[in-house]
N, C-alpha and C. Protein backbone atom coordinates (compact mmCIF):
# COMPACT_ATOMS: atom_id res chain seq x y z
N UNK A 1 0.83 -1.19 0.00
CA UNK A 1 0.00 0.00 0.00
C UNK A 1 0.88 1.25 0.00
N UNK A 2 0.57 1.94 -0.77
CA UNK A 2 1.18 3.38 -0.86
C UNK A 2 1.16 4.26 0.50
N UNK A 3 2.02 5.14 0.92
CA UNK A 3 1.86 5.88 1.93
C UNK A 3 1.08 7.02 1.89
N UNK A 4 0.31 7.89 2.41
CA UNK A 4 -0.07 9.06 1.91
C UNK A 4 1.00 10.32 2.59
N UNK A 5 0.76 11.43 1.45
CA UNK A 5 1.83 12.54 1.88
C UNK A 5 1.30 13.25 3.78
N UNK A 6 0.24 12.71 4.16
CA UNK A 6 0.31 13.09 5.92
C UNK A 6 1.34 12.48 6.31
N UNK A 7 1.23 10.90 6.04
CA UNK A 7 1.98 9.67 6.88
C UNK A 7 3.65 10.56 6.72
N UNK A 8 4.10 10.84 5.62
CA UNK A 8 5.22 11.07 5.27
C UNK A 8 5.70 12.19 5.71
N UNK A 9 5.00 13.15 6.26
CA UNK A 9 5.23 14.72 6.73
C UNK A 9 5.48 14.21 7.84
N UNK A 10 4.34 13.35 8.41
CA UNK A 10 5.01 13.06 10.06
C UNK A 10 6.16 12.13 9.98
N UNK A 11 6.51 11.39 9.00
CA UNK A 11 7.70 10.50 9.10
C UNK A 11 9.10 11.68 9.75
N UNK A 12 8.51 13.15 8.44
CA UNK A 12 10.00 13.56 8.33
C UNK A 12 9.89 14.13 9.59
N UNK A 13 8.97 14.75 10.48
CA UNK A 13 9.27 15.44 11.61
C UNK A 13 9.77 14.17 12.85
N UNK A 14 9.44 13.10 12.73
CA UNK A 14 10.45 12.38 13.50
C UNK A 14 11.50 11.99 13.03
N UNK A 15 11.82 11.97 11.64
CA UNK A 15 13.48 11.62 11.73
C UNK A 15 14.41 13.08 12.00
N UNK A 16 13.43 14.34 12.13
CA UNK A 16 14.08 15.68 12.01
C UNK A 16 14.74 15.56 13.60
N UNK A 17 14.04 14.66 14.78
CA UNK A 17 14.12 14.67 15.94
C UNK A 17 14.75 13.47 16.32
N UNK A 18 15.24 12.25 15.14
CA UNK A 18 15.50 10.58 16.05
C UNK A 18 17.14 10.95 15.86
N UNK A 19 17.87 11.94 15.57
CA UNK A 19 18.82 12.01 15.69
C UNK A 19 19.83 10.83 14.58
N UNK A 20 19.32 10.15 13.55
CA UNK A 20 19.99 9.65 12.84
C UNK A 20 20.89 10.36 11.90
N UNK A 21 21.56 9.88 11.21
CA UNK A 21 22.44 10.32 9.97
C UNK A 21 21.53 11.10 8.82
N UNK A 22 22.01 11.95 8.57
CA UNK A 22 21.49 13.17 7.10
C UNK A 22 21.34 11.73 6.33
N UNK A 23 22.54 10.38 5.98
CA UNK A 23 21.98 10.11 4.56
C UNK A 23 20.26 9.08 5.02
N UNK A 24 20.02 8.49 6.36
CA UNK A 24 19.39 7.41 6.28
C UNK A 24 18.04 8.34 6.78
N UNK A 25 18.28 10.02 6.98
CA UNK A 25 17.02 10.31 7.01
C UNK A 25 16.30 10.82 5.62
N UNK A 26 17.55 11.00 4.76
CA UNK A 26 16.73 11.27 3.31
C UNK A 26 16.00 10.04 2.76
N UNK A 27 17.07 9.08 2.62
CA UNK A 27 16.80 7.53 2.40
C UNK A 27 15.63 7.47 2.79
N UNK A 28 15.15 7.29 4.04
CA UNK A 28 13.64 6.75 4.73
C UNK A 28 12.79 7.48 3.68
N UNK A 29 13.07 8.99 4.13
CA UNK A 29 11.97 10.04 3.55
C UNK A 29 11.60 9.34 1.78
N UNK A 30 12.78 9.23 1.14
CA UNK A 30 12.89 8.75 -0.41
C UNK A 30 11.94 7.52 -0.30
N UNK A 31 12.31 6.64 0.19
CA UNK A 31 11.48 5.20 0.26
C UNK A 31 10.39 5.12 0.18
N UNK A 32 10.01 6.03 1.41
CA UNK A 32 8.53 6.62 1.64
C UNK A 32 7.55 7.05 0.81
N UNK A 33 7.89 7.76 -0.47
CA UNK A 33 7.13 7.87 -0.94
C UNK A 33 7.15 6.99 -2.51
N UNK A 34 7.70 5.78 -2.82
CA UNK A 34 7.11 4.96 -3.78
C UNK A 34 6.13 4.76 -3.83
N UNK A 35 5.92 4.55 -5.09
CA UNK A 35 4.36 4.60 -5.87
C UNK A 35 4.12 6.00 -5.74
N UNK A 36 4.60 6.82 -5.28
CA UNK A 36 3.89 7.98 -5.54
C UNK A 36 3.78 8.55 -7.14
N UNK A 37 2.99 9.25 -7.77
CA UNK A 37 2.83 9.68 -9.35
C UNK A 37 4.20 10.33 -9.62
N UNK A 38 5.12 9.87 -11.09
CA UNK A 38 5.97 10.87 -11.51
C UNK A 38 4.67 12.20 -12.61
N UNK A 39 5.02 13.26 -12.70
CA UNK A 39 4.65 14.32 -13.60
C UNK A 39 5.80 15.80 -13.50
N UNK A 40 5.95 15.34 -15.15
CA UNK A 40 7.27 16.00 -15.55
C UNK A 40 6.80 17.71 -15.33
N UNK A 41 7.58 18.10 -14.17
CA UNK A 41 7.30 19.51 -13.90
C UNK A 41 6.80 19.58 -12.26
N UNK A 42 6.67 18.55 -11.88
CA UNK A 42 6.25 18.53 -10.91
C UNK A 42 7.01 18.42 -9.43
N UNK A 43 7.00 19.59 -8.21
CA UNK A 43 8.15 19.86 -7.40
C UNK A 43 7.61 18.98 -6.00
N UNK A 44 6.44 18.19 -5.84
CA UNK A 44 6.17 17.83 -4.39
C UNK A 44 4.44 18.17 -4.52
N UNK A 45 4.22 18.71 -5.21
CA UNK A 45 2.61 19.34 -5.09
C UNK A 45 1.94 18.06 -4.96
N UNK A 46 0.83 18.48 -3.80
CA UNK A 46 -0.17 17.28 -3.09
C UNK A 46 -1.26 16.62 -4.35
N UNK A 47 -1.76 15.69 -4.94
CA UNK A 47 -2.75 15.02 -5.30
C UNK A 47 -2.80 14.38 -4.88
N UNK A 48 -4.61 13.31 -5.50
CA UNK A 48 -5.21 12.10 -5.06
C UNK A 48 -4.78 10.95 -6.12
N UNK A 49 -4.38 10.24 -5.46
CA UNK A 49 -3.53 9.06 -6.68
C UNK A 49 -4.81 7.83 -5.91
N UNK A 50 -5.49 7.44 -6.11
CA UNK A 50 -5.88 5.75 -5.67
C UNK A 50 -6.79 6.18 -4.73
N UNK A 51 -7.28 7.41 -3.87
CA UNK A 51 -7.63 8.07 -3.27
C UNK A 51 -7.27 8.29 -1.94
N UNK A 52 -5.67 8.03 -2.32
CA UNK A 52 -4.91 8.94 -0.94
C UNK A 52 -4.23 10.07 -1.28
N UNK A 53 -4.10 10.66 -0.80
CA UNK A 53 -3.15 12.15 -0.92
C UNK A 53 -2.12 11.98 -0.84
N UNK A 54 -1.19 12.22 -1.52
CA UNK A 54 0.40 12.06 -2.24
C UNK A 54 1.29 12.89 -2.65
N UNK A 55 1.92 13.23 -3.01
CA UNK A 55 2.91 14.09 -3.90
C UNK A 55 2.94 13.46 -5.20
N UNK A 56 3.45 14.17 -5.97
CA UNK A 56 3.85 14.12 -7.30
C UNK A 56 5.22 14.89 -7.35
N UNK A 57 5.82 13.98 -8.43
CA UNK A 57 7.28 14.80 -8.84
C UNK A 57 7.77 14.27 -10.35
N UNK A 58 8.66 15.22 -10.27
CA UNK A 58 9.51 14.60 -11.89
C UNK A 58 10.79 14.60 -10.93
N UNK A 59 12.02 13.51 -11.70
CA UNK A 59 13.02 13.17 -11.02
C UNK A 59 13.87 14.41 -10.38
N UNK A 60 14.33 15.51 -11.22
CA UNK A 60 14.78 16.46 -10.60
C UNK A 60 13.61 17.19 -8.98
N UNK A 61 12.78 16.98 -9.54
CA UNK A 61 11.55 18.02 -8.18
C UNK A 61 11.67 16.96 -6.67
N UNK A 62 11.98 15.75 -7.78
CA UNK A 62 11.96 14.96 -5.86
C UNK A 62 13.11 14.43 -5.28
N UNK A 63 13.90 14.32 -5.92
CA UNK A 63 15.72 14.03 -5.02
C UNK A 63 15.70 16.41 -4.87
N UNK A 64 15.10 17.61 -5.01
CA UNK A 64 15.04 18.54 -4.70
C UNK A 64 14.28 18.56 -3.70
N UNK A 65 13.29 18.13 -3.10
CA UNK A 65 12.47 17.87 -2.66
C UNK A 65 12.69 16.99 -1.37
N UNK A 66 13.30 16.11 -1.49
CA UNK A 66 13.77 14.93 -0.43
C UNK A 66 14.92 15.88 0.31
N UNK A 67 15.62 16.45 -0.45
CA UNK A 67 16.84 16.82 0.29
C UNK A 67 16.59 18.21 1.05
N UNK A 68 15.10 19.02 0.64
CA UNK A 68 14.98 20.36 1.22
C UNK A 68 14.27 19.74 2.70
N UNK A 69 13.78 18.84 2.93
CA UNK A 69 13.44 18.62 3.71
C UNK A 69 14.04 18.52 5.37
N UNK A 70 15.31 19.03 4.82
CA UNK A 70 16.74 18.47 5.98
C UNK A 70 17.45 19.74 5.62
N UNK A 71 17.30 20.62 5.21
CA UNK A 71 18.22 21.63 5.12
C UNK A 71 18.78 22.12 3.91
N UNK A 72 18.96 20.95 2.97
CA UNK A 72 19.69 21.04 1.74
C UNK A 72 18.66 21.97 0.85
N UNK A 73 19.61 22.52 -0.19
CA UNK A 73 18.74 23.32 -1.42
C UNK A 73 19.61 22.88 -2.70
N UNK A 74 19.21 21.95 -3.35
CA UNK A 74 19.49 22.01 -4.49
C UNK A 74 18.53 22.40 -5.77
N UNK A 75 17.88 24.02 -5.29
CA UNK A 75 17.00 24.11 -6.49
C UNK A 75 18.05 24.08 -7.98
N UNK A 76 17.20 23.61 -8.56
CA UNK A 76 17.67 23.95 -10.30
C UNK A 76 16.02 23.53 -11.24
N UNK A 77 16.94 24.14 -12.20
CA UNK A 77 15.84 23.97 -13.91
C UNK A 77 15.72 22.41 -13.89
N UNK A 78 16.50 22.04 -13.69
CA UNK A 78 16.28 20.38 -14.31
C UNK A 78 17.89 19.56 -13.79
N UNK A 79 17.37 18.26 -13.83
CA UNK A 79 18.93 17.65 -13.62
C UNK A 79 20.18 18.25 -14.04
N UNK A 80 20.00 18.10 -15.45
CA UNK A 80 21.53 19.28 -15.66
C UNK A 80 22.38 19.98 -15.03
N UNK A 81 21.08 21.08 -14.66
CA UNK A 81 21.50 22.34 -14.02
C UNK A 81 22.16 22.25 -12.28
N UNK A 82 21.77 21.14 -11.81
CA UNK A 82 21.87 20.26 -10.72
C UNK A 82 23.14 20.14 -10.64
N UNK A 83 23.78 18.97 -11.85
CA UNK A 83 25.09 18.48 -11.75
C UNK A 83 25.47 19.54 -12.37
N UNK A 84 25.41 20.93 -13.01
CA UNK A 84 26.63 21.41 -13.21
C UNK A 84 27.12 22.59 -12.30
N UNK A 85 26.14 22.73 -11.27
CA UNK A 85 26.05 23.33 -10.03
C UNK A 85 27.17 23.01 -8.98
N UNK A 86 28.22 23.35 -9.07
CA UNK A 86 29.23 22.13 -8.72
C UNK A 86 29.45 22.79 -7.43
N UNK A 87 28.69 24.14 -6.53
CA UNK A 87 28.96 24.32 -5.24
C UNK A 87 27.84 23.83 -4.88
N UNK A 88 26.80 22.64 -5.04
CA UNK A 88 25.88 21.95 -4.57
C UNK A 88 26.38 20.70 -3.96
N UNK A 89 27.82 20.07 -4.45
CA UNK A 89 28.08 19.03 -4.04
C UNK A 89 29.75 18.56 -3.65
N UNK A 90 29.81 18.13 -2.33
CA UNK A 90 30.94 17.88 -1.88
C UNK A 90 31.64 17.07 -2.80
N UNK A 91 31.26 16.25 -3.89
CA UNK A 91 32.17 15.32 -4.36
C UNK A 91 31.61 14.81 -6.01
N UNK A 92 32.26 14.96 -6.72
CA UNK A 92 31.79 14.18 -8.02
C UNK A 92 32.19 13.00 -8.32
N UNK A 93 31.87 11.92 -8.70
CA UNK A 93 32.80 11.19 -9.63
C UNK A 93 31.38 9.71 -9.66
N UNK A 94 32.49 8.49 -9.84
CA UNK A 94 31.84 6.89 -10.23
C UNK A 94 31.30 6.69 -8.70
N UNK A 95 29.87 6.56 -8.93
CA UNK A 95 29.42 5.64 -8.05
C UNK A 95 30.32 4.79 -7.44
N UNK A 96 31.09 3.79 -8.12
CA UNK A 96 32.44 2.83 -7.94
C UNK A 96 33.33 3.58 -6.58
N UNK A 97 33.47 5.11 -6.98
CA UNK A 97 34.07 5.71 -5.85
C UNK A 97 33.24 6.06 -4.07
N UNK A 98 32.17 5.74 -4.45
CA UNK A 98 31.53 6.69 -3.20
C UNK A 98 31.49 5.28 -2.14
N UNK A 99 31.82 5.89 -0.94
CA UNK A 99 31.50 4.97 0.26
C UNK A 99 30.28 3.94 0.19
N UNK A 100 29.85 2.90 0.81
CA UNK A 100 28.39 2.48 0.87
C UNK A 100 27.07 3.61 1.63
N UNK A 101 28.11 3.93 3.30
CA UNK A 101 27.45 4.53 3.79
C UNK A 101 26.62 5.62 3.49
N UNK A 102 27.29 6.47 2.13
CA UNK A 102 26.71 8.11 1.97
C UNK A 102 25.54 7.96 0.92
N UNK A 103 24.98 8.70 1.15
CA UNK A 103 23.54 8.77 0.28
C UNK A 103 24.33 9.80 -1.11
N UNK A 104 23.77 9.19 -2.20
CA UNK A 104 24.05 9.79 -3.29
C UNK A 104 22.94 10.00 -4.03
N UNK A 105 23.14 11.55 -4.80
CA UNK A 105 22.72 11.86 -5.55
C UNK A 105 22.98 11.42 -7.02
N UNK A 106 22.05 10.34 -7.93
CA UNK A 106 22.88 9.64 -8.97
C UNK A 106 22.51 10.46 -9.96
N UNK A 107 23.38 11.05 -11.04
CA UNK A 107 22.95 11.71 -12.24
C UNK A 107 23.27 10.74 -13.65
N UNK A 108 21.99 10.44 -14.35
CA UNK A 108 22.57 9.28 -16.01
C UNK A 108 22.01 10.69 -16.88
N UNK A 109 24.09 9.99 -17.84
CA UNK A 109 24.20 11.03 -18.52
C UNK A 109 22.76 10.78 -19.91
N UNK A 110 23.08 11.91 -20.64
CA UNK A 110 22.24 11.95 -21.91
C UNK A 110 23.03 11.20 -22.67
N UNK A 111 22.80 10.10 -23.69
CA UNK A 111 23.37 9.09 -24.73
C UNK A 111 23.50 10.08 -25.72
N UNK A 112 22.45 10.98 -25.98
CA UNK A 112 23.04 11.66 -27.29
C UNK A 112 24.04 13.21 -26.74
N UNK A 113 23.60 13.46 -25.59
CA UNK A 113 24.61 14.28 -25.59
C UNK A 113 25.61 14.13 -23.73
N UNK A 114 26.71 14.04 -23.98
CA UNK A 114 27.96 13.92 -22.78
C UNK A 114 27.52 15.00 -21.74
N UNK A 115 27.33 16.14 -22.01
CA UNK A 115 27.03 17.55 -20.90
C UNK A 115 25.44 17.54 -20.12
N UNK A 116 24.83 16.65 -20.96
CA UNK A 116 23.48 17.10 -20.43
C UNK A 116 23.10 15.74 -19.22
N UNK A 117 22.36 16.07 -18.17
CA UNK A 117 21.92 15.03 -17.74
C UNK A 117 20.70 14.33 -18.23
N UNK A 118 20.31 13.25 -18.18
CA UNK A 118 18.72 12.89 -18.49
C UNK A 118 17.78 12.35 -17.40
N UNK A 119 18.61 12.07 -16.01
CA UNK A 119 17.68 11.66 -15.37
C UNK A 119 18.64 11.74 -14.26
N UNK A 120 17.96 11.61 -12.63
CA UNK A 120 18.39 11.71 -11.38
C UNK A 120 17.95 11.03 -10.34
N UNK A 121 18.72 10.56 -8.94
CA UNK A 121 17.29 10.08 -8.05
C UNK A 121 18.65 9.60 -7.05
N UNK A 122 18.57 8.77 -6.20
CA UNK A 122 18.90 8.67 -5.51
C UNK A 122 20.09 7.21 -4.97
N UNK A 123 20.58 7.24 -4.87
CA UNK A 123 21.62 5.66 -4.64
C UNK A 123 21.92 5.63 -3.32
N UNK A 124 21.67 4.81 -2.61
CA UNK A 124 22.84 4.05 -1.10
C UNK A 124 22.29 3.10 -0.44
N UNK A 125 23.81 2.62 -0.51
CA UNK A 125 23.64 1.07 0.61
C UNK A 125 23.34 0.09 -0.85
N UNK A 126 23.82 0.26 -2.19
CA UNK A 126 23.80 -0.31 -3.23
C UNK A 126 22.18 -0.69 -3.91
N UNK A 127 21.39 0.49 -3.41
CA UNK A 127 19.80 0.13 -4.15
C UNK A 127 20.28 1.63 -4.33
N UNK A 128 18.90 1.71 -5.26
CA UNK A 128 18.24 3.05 -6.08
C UNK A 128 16.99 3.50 -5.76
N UNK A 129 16.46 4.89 -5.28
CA UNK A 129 15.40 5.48 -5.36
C UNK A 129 15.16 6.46 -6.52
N UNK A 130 14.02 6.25 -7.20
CA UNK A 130 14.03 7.14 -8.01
C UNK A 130 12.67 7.66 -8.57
N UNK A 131 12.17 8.14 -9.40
CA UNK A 131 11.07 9.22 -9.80
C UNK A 131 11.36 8.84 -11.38
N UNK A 132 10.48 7.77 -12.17
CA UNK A 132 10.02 7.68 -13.19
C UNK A 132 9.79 6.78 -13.77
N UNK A 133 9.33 6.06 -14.72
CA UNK A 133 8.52 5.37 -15.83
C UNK A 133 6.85 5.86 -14.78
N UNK A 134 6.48 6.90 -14.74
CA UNK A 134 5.28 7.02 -14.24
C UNK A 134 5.20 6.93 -12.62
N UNK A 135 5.96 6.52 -11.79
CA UNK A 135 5.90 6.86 -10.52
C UNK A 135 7.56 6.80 -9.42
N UNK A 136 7.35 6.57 -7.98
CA UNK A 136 8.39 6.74 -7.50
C UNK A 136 8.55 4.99 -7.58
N UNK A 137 9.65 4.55 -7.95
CA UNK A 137 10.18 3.12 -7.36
C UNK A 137 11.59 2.80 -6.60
């Protein structure tokens, strides 16, 4: 069963207070809302999906979205603008490089073009959260 966006508001105000790690309180928060609707343009805004109340996002609006929730701001236009934002992020490089422990922000490049991103969402502890073919999985 899907969560609704109440369940998830109160999730984040107790992990704002259980004193865990920045990455495993984004993580939870991310998890939390699978199945929720992807819609391209969309930053967190509440609808009725199944007839619970939810969020909606496109991949950039909800790894933006997950992370404002804790302090972080990575507004941008779109993924792109994200990764080329390079005082947004302590570290670039291969997945291959990053610890297990740290929550990552994953950016896949564009096939037709090297500079652009095409999509974003979330990696750690060797799974993926993410925002698209139509919802969060």
């Amino acid at each position: 069963m899907m969560n609704s966006a109440d369940y998830v508001d109160r999730l984040i105000d107790q992990l704002k207070t259980d004193g865990i790690s920045l990455s495993d309180a984004v993580w939870e928060t991310a998890c939390a809302c699978v199945g929720w609707p992807y819609v391209f343009g969309a930053e967190g805004q509440k609808t009725t999906k199944d007839g619970i109340t939810v969020r909606k996002f496109d991949c950039q609006g909800f790894t933006e979205w997950c992370l404002y929730q804790f302090g972080i701001n990575i507004k941008a236009a779109g993924a792109t603008s994200q990764w080329h934002n390079d005082k947004l992020w302590a570290a670039k490089g291969s997945i291959n490089d990053i610890p297990n422990d740290v929550l990552v922000c994953l950016f896949y490049r564009d096939r037709d073009s090297p500079n652009k991103m095409a999509h974003t969402g979330f990696g750690y502890r060797g799974q993926t959260c993410e925002c698209s073919v139509g919802r969060q999985h």
